[in-house]
Protein backbone atom coordinates (compact mmCIF):
# COMPACT_ATOMS: atom_id res chain seq x y z
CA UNK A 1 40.63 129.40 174.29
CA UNK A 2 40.05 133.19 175.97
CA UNK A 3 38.61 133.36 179.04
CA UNK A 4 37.62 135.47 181.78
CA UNK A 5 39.61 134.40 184.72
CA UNK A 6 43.16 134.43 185.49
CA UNK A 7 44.76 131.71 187.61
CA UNK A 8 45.34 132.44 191.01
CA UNK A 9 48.69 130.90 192.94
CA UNK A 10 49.78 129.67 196.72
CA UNK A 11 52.59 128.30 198.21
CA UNK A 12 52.31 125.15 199.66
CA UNK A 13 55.14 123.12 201.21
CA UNK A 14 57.63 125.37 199.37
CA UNK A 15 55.74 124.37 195.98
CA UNK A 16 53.25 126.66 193.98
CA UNK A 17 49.84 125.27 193.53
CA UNK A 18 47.70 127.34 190.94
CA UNK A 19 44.02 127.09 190.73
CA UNK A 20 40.86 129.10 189.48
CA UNK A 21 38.97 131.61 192.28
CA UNK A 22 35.79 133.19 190.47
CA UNK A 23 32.50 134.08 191.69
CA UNK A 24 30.59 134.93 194.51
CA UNK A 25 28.38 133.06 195.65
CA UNK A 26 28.43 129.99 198.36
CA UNK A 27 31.55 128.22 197.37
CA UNK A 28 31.58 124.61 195.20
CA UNK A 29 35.21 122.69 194.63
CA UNK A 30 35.96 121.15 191.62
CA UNK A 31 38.78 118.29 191.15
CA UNK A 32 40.06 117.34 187.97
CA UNK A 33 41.57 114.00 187.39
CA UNK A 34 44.35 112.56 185.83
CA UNK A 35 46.20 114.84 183.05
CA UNK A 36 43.66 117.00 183.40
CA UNK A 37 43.35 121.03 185.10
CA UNK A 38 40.94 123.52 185.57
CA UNK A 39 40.38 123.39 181.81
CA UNK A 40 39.03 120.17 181.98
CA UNK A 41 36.03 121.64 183.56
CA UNK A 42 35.54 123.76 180.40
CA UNK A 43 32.36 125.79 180.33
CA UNK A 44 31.13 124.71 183.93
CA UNK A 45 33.66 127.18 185.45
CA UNK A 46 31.89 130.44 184.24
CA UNK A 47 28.29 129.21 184.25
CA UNK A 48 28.96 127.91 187.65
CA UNK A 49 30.59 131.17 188.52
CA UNK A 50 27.47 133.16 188.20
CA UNK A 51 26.15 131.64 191.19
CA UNK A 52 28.70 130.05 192.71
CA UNK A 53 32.55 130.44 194.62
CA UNK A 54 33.96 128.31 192.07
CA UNK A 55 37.17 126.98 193.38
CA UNK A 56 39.34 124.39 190.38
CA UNK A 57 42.86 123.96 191.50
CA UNK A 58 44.98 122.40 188.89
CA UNK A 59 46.92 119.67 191.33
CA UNK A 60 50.18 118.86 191.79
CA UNK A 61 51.52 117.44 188.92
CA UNK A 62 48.98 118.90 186.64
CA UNK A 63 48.07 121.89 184.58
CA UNK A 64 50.13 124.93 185.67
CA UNK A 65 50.94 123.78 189.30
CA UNK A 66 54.35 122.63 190.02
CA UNK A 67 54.82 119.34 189.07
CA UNK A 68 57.73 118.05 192.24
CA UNK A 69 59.51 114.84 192.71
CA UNK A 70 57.41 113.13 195.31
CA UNK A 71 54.59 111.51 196.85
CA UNK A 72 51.28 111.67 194.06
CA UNK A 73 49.04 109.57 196.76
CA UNK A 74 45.23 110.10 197.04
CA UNK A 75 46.03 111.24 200.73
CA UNK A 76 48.61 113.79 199.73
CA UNK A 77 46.37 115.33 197.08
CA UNK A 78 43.35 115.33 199.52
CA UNK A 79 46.12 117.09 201.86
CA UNK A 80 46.33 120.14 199.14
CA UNK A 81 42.79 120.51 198.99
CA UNK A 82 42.41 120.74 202.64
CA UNK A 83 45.61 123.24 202.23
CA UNK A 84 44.24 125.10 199.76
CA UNK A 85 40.95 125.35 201.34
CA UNK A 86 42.68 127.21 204.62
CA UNK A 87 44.09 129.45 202.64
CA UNK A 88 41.18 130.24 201.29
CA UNK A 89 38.99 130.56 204.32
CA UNK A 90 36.97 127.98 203.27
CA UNK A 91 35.46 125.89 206.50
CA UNK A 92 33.45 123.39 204.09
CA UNK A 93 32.10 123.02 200.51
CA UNK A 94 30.41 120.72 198.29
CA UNK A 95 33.13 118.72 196.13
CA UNK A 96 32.75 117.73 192.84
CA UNK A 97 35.68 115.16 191.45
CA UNK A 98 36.14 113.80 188.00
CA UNK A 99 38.02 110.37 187.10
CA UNK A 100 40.70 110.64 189.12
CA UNK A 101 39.55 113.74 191.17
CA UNK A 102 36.65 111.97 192.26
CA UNK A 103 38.95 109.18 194.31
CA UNK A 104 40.71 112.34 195.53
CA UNK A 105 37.46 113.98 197.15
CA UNK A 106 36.26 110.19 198.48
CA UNK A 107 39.82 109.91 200.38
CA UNK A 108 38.99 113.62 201.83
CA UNK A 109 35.89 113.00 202.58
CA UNK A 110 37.39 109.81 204.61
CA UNK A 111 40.04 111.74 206.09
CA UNK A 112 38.45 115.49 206.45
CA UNK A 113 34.66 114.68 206.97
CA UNK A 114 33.94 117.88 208.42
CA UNK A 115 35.28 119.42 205.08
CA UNK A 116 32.81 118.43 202.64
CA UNK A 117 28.70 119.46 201.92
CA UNK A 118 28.31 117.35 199.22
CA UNK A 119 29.77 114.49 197.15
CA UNK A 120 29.49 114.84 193.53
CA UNK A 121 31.37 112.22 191.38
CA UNK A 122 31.94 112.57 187.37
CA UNK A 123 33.25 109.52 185.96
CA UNK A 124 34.82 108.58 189.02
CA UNK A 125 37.80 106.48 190.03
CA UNK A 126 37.90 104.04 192.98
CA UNK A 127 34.44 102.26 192.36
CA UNK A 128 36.02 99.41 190.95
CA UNK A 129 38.76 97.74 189.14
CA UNK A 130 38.41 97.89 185.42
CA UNK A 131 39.99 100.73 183.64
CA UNK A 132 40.76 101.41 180.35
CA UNK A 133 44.02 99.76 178.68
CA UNK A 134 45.95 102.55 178.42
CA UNK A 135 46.17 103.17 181.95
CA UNK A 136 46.95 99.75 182.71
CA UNK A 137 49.92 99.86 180.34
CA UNK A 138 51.10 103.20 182.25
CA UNK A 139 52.13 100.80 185.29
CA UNK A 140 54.03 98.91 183.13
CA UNK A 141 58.14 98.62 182.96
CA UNK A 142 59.27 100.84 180.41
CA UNK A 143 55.84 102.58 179.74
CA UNK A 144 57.87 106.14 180.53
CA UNK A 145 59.85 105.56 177.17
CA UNK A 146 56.84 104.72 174.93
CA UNK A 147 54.93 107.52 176.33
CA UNK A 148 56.70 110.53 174.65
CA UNK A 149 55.93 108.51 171.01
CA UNK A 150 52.31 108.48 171.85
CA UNK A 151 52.06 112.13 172.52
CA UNK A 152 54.06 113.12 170.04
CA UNK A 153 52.99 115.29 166.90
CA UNK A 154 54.12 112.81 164.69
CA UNK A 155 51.95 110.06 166.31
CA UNK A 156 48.72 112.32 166.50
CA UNK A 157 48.89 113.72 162.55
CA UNK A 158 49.38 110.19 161.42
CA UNK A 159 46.42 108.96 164.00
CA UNK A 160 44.06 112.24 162.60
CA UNK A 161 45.26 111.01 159.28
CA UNK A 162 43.79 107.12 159.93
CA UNK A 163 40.26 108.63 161.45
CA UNK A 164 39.85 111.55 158.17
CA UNK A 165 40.08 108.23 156.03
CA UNK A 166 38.03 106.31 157.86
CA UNK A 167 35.39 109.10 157.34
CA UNK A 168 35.51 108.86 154.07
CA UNK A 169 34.47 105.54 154.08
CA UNK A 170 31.74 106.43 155.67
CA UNK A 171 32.40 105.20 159.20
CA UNK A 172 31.31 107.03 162.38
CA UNK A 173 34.86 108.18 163.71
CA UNK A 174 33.97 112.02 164.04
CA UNK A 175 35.82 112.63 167.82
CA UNK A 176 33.53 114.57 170.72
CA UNK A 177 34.51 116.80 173.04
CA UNK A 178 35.64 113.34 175.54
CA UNK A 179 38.03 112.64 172.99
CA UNK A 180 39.51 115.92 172.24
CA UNK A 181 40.17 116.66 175.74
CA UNK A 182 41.45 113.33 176.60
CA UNK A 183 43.91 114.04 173.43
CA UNK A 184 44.71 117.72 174.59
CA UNK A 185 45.75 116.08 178.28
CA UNK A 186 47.08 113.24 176.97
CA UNK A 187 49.86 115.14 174.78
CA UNK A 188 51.00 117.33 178.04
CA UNK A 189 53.43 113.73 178.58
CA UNK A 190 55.46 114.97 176.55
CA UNK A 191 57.00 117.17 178.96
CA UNK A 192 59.35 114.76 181.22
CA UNK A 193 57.95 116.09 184.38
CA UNK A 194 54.61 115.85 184.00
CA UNK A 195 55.66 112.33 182.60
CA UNK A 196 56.77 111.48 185.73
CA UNK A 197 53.80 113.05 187.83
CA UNK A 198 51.15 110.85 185.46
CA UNK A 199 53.41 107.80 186.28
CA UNK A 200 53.60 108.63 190.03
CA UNK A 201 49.75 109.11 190.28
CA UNK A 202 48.72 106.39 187.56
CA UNK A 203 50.68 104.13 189.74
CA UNK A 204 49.50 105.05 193.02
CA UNK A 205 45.66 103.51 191.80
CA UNK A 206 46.16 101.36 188.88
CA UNK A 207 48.20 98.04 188.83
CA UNK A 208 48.51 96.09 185.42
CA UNK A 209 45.30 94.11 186.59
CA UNK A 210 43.51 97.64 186.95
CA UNK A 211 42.15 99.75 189.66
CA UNK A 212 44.13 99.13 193.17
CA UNK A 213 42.50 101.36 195.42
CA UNK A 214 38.78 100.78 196.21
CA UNK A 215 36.53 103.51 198.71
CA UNK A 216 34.16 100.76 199.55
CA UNK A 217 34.93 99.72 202.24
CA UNK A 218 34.69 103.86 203.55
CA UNK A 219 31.39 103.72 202.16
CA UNK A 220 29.46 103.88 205.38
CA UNK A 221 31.13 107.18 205.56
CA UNK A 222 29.23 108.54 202.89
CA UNK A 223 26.17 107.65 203.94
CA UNK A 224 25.09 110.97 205.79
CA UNK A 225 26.44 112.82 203.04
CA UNK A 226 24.31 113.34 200.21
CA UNK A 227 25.76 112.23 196.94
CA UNK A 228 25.53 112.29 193.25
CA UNK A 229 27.60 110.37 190.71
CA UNK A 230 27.25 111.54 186.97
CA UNK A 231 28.36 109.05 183.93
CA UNK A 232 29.19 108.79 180.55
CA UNK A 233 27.40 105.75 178.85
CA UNK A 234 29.99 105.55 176.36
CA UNK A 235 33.01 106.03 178.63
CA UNK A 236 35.81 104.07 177.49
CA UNK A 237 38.09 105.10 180.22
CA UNK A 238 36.32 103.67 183.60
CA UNK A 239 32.50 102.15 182.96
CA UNK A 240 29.54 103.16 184.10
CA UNK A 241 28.28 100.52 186.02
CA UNK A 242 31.18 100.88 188.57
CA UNK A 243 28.46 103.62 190.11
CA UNK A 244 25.77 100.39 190.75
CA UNK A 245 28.77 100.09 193.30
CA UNK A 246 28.03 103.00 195.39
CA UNK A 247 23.77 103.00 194.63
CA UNK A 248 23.99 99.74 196.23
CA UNK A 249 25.34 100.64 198.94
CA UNK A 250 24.66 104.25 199.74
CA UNK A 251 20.91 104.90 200.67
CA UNK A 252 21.51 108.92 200.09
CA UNK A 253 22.92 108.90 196.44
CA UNK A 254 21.71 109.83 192.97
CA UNK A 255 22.96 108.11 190.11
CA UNK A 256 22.24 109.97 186.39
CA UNK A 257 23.79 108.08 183.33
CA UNK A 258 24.01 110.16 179.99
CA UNK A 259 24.28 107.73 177.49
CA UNK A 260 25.45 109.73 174.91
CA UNK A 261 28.69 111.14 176.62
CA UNK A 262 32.28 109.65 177.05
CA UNK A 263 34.31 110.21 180.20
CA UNK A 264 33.56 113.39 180.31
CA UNK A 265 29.97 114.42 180.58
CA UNK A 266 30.51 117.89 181.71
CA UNK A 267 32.02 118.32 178.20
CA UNK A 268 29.86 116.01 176.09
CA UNK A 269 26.54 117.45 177.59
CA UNK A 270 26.78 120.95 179.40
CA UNK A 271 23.79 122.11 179.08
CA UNK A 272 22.47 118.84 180.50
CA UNK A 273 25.19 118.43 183.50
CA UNK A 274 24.97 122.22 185.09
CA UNK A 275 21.82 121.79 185.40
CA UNK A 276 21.85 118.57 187.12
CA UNK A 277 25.33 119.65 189.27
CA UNK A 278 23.29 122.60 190.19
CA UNK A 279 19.87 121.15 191.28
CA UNK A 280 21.83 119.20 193.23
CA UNK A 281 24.14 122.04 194.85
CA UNK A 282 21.03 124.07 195.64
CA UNK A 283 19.78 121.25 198.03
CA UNK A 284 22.98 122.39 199.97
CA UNK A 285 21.85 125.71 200.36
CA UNK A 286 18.00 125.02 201.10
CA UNK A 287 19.31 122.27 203.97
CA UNK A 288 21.16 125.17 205.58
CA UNK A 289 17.92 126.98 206.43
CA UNK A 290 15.58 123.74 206.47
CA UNK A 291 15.37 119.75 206.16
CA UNK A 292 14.89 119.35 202.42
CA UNK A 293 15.43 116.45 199.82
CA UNK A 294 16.58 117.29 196.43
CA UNK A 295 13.58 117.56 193.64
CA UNK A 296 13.28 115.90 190.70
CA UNK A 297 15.57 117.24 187.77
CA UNK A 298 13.29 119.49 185.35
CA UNK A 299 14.33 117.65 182.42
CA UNK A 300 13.71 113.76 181.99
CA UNK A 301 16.79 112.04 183.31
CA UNK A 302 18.45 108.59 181.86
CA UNK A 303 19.00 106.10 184.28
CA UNK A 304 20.67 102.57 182.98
């Protein structure tokens, strides 16, 4: 896939971090999650750019960063972003975090408050304990041998090969854009060290029971910070009614379900989630000059 960007690089702690720097505009950070990059943002990183500083690191571990031996924590990611964010010149900026990447800006927004606008969460981790099966079974004893099968070519011809005849019989198997990227990430385990950086961070949040690490009880440090969490209805990876967790309990957020999308709304509906992500990123700008409360979306919104 061509694009118009090329991926910028930094140093940090004797390790190269590589990320996306495009636009001009007031600047917006964007946190992929687990397997994932800057691609998983797909078209959001040049419509955002027309307005926008768009900043998408791909993280330790992921992507085109270096992928070390070493500590895959939510702290020491939140660490890089801070990092990457001084390099950059960057004081503060709205954060938007998907799966994984939205545990990571939570844990920076606990530990770097002054760092962060805005709170946007995609399909976010660390709002409660289930998860999907497969990331369960990544904490298991042995999981790092079974994982090269699973991405391998031979496993994903012969799994293309069971959905084409299920479509023949008729049944409704045709894979969106949720599960084609979660199949284009998923195969980069095939490469032993970002084998080991999946198990590292898989295993830093998710115990064979699920979900380990939980941000509510930092949710009263969220509460002056104005929030919006953004779900799949179909997402098979973490459900959506882990964000009733944070509505409960956090006066100043927004929740928006689209019930069409899998795990990754911002690829399932795009048309549908910039404009939401940037309603809500204009508030930022308008509260800089004067007190004002985000609007109503322009198009009708689902809610669950």
């Amino acid at each position: 896939m061509s694009s118009s960007y090329e991926l910028q690089s930094v140093e940090l702690h004797k390790d190269v971090l590589r990320y996306v720097d495009m636009g001009d505009g007031p600047p917006v950070i964007l946190v992929h999650g687990l397997l994932g990059s800057h691609q998983s943002w797909g078209p959001q990183l040049e419509r955002l750019s027309l307005k926008y500083r768009v900043i998408a690191p791909d993280l330790f571990g992921h992507g085109d960063s270096d992928k070390p031996t070493g500590d895959y924590s939510l702290s020491s990611h939140s660490a890089t972003i801070r990092d990457l964010m001084d390099h950059l010149g960057i004081d503060s900026a709205p954060m938007v975090g998907h799966s994984l990447g939205g545990g990571i800006i939570m844990q920076l927004t606990y530990l770097f408050p002054e760092r962060v606008d805005r709170l946007a969460l995609v399909s976010s981790g660390g709002l409660g304990t289930e998860v999907s099966l497969l990331l369960k079974a990544a904490t298991l004893p042995g999981s790092e041998l079974v994982l090269p099968l699973l991405a391998s070519d031979w496993f994903r011809k012969r799994t293309e090969g069971a959905l084409a005849q299920l479509g023949k019989w008729g049944l409704p198997v045709e894979p969106g854009p949720s599960m084609a990227e979660t199949w284009r990430s998923f195969r980069s385990v095939a490469d032993r060290s970002t084998r080991g950086a999946f198990l590292a961070s898989t295993r830093a949040v998710v115990g064979p029971r699920g979900q380990t690490v939980s941000a509510k009880q930092h949710f009263e440090k969220f509460e002056s910070i104005p929030s919006l969490l953004v779900w799949g209805g179909k997402d098979r990876m973490i459900p959506a009614k882990h964000a009733d967790n944070i509505r409960r309990e956090v006066p100043n957020s927004r929740v928006e379900i689209f019930p069409d999308a899998g795990h990754f709304p911002q690829l399932d509906e795009p048309d549908f989630f910039f404009r939401l992500l940037d309603e809500f990123l204009n508030a930022n700008g308008a509260e800089k000059n004067a007190t004002a409360e985000i609007s109503p979306a322009v198009m009708p919104l689902q809610r669950p």
